[in-house]
Protein backbone atom coordinates (compact mmCIF):
# COMPACT_ATOMS: atom_id res chain seq x y z
CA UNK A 1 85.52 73.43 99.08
CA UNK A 2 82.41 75.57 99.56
CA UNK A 3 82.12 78.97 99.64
CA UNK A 4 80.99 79.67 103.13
CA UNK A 5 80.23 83.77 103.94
CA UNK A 6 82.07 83.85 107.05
CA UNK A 7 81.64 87.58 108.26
CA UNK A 8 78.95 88.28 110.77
CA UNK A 9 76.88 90.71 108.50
CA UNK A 10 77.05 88.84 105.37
CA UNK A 11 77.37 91.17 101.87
CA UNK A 12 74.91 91.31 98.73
CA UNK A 13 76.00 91.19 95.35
CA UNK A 14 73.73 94.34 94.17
CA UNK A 15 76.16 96.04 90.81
CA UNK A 16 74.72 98.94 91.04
CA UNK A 17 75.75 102.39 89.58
CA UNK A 18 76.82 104.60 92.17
CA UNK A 19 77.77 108.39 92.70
CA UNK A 20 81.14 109.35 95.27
CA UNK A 21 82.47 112.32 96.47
CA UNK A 22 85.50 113.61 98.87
CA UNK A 23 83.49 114.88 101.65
CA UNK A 24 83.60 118.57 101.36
CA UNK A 25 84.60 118.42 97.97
CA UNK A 26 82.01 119.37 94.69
CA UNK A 27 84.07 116.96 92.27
CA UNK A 28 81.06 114.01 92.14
CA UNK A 29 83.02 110.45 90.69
CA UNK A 30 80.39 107.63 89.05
CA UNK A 31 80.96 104.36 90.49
CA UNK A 32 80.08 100.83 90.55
CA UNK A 33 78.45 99.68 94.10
CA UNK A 34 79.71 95.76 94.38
CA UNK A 35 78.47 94.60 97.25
CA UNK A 36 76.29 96.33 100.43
CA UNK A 37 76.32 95.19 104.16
CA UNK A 38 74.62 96.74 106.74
CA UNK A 39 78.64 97.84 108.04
CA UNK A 40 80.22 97.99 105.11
CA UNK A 41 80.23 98.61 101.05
CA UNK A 42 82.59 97.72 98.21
CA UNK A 43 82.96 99.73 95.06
CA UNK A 44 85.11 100.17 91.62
CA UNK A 45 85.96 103.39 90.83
CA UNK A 46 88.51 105.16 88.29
CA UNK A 47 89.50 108.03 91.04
CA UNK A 48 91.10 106.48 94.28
CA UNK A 49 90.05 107.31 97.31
CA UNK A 50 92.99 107.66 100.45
CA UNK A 51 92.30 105.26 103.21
CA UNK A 52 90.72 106.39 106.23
CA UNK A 53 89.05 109.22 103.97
CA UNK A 54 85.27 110.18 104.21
CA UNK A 55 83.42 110.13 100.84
CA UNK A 56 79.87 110.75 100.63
CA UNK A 57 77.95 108.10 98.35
CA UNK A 58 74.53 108.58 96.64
CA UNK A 59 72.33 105.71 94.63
CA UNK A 60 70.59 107.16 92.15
CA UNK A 61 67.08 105.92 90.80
CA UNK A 62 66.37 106.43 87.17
CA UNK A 63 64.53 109.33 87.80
CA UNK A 64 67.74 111.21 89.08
CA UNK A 65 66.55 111.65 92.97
CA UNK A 66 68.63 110.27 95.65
CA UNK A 67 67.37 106.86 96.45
CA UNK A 68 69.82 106.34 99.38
CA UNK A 69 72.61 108.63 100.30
CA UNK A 70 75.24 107.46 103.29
CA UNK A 71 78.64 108.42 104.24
CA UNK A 72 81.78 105.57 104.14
CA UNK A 73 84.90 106.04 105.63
CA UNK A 74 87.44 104.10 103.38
CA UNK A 75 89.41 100.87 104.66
CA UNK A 76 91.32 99.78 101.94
CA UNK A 77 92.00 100.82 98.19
CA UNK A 78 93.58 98.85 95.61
CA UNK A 79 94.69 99.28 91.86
CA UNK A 80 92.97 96.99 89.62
CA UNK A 81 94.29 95.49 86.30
CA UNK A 82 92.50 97.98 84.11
CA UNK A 83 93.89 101.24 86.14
CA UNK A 84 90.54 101.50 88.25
CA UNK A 85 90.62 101.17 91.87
CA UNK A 86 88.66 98.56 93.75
CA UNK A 87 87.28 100.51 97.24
CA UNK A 88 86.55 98.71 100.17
CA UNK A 89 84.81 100.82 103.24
CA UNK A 90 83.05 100.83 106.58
CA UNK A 91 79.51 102.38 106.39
CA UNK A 92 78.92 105.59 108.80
CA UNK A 93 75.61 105.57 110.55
CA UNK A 94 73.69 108.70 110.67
CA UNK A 95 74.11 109.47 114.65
CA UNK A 96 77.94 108.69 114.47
CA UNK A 97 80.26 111.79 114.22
CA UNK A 98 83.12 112.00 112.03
CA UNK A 99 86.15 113.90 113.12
């Protein structure tokens, strides 16, 4: 059986270290970034994250400046094997409001 990507904006396998935060919040979390869509991102993290929460994510370059910094509103979080949390979530364009 082949592995068909069946979702109309397919996802890239990037692995990329990643910084999170509770909106609002100052306490920043390091991440892994799985996979990027243009809707939607998955992540590992050891902090959860409450679905339907907003949580402000940041690549960083080597050089330490913000290479790309976007806002996700969480879908689903589950517990993973080794006591991480694997983070599914919809990405927030910049024109849409979050209430």
């Amino acid at each position: 059986m082949s592995n068909i990507e069946k979702r109309n904006e397919p996802r890239i396998n990037i692995q990329c270290e990643i910084f999170c935060k509770l909106q609002g919040s100052n306490k920043l979390y390091e991440a892994l970034c799985l996979t990027l869509s243009s809707t939607g991102v998955s992540l590992v993290c050891q902090h959860p994250f409450e679905v339907d929460s907003v949580v402000e994510v940041s690549i960083i370059q080597e050089t330490a400046m913000p290479m790309l910094d976007f806002l996700i509103t969480v879908a689903r979080c589950q517990v993973l094997e080794d006591g991480g949390f694997e983070i599914g979530a919809i990405m927030r364009l910049p024109e849409e409001s979050i209430e």
